[in-house]
Protein backbone atom coordinates (compact mmCIF):
# COMPACT_ATOMS: atom_id res chain seq x y z
CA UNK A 1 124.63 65.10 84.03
CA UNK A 2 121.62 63.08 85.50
CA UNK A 3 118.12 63.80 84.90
CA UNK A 4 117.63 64.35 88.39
CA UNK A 5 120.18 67.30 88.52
CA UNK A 6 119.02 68.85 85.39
CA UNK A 7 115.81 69.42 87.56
CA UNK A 8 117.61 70.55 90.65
CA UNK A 9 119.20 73.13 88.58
CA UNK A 10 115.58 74.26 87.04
CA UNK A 11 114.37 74.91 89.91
CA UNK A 12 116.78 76.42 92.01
CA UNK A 13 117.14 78.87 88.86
CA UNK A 14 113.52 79.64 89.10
CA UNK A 15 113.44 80.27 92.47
CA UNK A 16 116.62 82.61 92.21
CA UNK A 17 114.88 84.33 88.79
CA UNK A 18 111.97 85.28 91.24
CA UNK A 19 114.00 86.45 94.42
CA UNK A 20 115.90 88.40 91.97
CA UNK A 21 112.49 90.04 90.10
CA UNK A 22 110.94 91.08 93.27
CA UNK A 23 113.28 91.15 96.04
CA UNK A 24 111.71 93.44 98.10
CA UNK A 25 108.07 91.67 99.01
CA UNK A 26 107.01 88.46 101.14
CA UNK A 27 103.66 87.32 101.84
CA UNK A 28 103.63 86.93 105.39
CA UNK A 29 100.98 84.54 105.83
CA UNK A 30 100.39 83.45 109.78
CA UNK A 31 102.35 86.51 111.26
CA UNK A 32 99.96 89.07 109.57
CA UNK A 33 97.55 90.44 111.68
CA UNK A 34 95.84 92.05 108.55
CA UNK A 35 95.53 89.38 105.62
CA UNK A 36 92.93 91.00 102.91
CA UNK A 37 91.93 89.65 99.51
CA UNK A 38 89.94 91.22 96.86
CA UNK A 39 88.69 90.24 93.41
CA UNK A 40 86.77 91.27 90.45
CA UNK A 41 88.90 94.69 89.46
CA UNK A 42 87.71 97.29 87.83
CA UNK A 43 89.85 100.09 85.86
CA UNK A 44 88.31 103.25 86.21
CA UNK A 45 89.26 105.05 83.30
CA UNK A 46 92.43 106.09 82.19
CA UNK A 47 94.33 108.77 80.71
CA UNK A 48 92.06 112.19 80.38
CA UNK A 49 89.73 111.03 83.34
CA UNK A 50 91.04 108.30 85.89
CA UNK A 51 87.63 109.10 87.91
CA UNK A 52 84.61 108.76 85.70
CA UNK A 53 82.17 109.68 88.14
CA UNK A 54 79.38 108.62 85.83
CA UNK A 55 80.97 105.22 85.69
CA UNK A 56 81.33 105.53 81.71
CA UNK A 57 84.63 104.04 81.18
CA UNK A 58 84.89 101.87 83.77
CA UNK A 59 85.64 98.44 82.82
CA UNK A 60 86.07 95.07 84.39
CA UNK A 61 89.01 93.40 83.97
CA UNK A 62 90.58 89.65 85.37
CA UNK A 63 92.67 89.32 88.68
CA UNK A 64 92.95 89.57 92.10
CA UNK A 65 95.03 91.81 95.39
CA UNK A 66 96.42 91.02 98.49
CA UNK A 67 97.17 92.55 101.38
CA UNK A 68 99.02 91.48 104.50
CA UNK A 69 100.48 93.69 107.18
CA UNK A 70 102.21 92.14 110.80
CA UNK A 71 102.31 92.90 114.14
CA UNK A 72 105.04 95.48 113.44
CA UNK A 73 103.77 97.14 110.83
CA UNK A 74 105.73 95.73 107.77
CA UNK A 75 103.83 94.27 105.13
CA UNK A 76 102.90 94.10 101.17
CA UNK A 77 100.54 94.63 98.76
CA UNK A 78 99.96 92.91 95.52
CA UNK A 79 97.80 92.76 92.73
CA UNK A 80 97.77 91.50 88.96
CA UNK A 81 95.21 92.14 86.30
CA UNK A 82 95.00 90.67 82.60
CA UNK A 83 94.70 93.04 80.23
CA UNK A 84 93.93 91.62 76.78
CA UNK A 85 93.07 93.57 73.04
CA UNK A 86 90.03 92.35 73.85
CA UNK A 87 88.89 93.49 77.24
CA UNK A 88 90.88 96.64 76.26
CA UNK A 89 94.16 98.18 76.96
CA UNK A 90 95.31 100.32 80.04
CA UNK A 91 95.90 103.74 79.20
CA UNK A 92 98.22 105.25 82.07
CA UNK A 93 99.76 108.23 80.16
CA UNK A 94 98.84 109.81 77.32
CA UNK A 95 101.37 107.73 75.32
CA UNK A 96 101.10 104.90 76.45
CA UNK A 97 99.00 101.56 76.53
CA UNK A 98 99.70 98.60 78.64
CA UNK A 99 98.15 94.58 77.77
CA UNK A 100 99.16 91.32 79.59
CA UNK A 101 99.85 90.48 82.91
CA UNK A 102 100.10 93.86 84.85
CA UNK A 103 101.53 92.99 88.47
CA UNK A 104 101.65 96.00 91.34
CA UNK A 105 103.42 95.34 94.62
CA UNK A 106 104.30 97.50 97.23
CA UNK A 107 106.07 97.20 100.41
CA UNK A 108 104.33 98.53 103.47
CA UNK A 109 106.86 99.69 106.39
CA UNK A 110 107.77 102.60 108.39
CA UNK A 111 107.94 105.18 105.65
CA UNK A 112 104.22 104.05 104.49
CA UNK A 113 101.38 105.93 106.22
CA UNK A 114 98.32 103.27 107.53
CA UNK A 115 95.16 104.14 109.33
CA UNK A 116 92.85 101.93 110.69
CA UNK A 117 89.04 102.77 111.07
CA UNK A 118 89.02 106.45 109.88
CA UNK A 119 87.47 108.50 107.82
CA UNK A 120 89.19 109.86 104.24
CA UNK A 121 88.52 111.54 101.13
CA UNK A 122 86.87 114.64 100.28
CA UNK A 123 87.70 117.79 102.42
CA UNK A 124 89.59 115.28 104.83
CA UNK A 125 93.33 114.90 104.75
CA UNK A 126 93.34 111.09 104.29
CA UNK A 127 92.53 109.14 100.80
CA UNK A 128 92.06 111.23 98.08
CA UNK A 129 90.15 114.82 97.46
CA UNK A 130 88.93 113.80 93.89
CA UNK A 131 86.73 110.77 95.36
CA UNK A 132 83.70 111.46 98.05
CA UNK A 133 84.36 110.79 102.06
CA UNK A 134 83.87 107.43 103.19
CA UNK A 135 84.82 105.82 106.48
CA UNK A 136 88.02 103.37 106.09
CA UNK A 137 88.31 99.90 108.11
CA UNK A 138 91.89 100.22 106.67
CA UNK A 139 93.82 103.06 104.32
CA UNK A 140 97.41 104.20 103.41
CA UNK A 141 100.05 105.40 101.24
CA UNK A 142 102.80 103.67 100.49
CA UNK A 143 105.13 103.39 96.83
CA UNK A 144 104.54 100.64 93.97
CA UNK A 145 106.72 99.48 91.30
CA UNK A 146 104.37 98.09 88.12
CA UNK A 147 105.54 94.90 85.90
CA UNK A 148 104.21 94.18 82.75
CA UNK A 149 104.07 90.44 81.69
CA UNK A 150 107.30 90.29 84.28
CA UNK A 151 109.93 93.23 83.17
CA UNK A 152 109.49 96.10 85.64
CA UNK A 153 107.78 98.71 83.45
CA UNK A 154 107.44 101.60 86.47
CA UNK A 155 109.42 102.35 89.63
CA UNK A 156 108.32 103.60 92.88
CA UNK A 157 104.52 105.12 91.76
CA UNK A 158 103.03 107.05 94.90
CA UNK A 159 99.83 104.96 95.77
CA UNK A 160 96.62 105.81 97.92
CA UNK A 161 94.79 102.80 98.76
CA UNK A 162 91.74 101.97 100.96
CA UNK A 163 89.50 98.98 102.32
CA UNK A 164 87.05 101.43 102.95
CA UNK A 165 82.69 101.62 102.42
CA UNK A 166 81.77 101.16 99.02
CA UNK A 167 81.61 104.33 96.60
CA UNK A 168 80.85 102.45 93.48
CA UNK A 169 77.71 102.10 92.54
CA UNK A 170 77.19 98.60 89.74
CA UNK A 171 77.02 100.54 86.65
CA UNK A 172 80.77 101.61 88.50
CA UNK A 173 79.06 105.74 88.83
CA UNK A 174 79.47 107.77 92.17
CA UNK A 175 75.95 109.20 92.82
CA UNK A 176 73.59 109.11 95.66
CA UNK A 177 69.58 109.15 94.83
CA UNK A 178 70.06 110.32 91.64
CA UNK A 179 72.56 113.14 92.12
CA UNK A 180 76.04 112.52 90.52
CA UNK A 181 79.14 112.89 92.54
CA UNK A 182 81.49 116.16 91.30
CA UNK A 183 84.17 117.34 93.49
CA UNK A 184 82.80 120.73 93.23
CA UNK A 185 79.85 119.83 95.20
CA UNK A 186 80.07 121.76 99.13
CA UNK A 187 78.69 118.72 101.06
CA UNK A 188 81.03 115.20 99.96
CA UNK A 189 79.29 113.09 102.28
CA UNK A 190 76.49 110.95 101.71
CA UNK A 191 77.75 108.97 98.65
CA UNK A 192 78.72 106.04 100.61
CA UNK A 193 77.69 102.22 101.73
CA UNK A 194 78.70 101.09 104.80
CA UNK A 195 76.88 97.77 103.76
CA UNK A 196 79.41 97.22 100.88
CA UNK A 197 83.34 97.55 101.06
CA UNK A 198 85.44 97.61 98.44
CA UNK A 199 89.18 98.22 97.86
CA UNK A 200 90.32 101.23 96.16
CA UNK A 201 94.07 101.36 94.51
CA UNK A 202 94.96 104.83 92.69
CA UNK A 203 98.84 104.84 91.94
CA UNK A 204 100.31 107.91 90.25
CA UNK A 205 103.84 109.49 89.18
CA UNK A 206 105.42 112.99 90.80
CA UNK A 207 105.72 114.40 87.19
CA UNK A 208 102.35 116.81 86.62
CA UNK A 209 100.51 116.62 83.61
CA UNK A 210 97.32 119.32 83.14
CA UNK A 211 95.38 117.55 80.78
CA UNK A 212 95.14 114.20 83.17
CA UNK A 213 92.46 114.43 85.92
CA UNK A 214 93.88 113.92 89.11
CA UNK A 215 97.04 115.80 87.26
CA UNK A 216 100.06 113.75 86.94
CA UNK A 217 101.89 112.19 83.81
CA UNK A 218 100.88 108.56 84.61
CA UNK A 219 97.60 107.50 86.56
CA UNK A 220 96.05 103.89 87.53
CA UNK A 221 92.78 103.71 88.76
CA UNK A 222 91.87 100.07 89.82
CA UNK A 223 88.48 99.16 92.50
CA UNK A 224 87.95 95.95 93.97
CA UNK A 225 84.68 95.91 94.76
CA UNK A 226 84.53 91.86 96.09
CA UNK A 227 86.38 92.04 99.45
CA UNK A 228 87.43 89.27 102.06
CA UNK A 229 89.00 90.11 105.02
CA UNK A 230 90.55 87.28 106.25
CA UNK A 231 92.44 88.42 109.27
CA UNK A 232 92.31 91.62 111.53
CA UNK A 233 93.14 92.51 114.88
CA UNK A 234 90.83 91.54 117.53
CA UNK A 235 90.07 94.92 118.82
CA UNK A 236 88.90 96.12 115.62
CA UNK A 237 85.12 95.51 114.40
CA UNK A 238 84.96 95.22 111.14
């Protein structure tokens, strides 16, 4: 068998290996009319406390997210984050610790629920009630599946996530002129920036778990707090 063939074969076996992995996402590059990227994650947390409103626990980590949604709605999301011994390991259940390449994709289509330029969190019905309202350029829900180093490690994880005005503050707390944010506090406005955004990724599973704050069995709690938008629709202001 020729050389040439031998490398034919590799790569056609590559390309099949990765079809096969993660059949179920494209990047849809010049048909999006959303294309977002967003850098420097943070983990807040982990098992116990996935919020940290103090921002103690909340550690920076390597990697990256995109997002890219078309003119019918359809789209993806995907993200990967290094994890080393060093930088320290995700905790996402109370027995469990994840290192390595940690890849999250989701597929955005008609079953996924996407706003555009609304308010969420708090009291509201959108985003989530454990973080403070903000106003959203762009939010949904939509399911995840989680890879570690490239062996799918957990299937179909609900996920919240938001391009939305900045809630973390640099030392990664929630708190506005001093106060802290608590979820127990009547008025959850007033601890955002609408000069910063940042995207905000909290996945978790349906099984409940009391002693995990918000309550399920498995919990990741990743910000992006450096945010490009690359594309949006015309009639929205960013």
């Amino acid at each position: 068998m020729s050389y040439r063939i031998l490398i034919l074969i590799g790569v056609v076996t590559a390309l099949v290996g990765f079809f096969f992995v993660y059949p179920r996402y494209q990047w849809l590059g010049s048909d999006a009319v959303w294309a977002i990227r967003a850098e420097a994650p943070r983990v807040i947390g982990g098992y116990g406390d996935n919020f940290c409103y103090d921002g103690q626990g909340v550690l920076p980590l390597a990697g990256s997210l995109t997002l890219s949604i078309a003119a019918d709605g359809t789209g993806s999301i995907d993200a990967s984050v290094s994890v080393s011994d060093t930088s320290g390991s995700l905790h996402l259940a109370s027995s469990d610790e994840l290192t390595g390449t940690v890849r999250i994709r989701s597929r955005i289509d008609d079953s996924s629920e996407v706003e555009e330029q609304a308010d969420i969190n708090g009291d509201i019905e959108g985003g989530d009630s454990g973080l403070p309202q903000t106003h959203a350029t762009l939010s949904g829900k939509s399911t995840f599946d989680l890879y570690v180093d490239g062996e799918l490690r957990y299937e179909a994880l609900r996920g919240t996530w938001s391009l939305a005005d900045a809630l973390r503050q640099s030392d990664g707390s929630i708190r506005q002129s001093g106060l802290l944010y608590s979820p127990l506090l009547r008025d959850k406005s007033g601890f955002s920036d609408p000069g910063r955004l940042e995207f905000t990724l909290l996945l978790h599973s349906d099984v409940p778990d009391p002693n995990n704050d918000p309550q399920y069995s498995i919990v990741l709690h990743l910000v992006f707090p450096d945010v490009t938008i690359e594309k949006q629709p015309p009639t929205v202001s960013q």
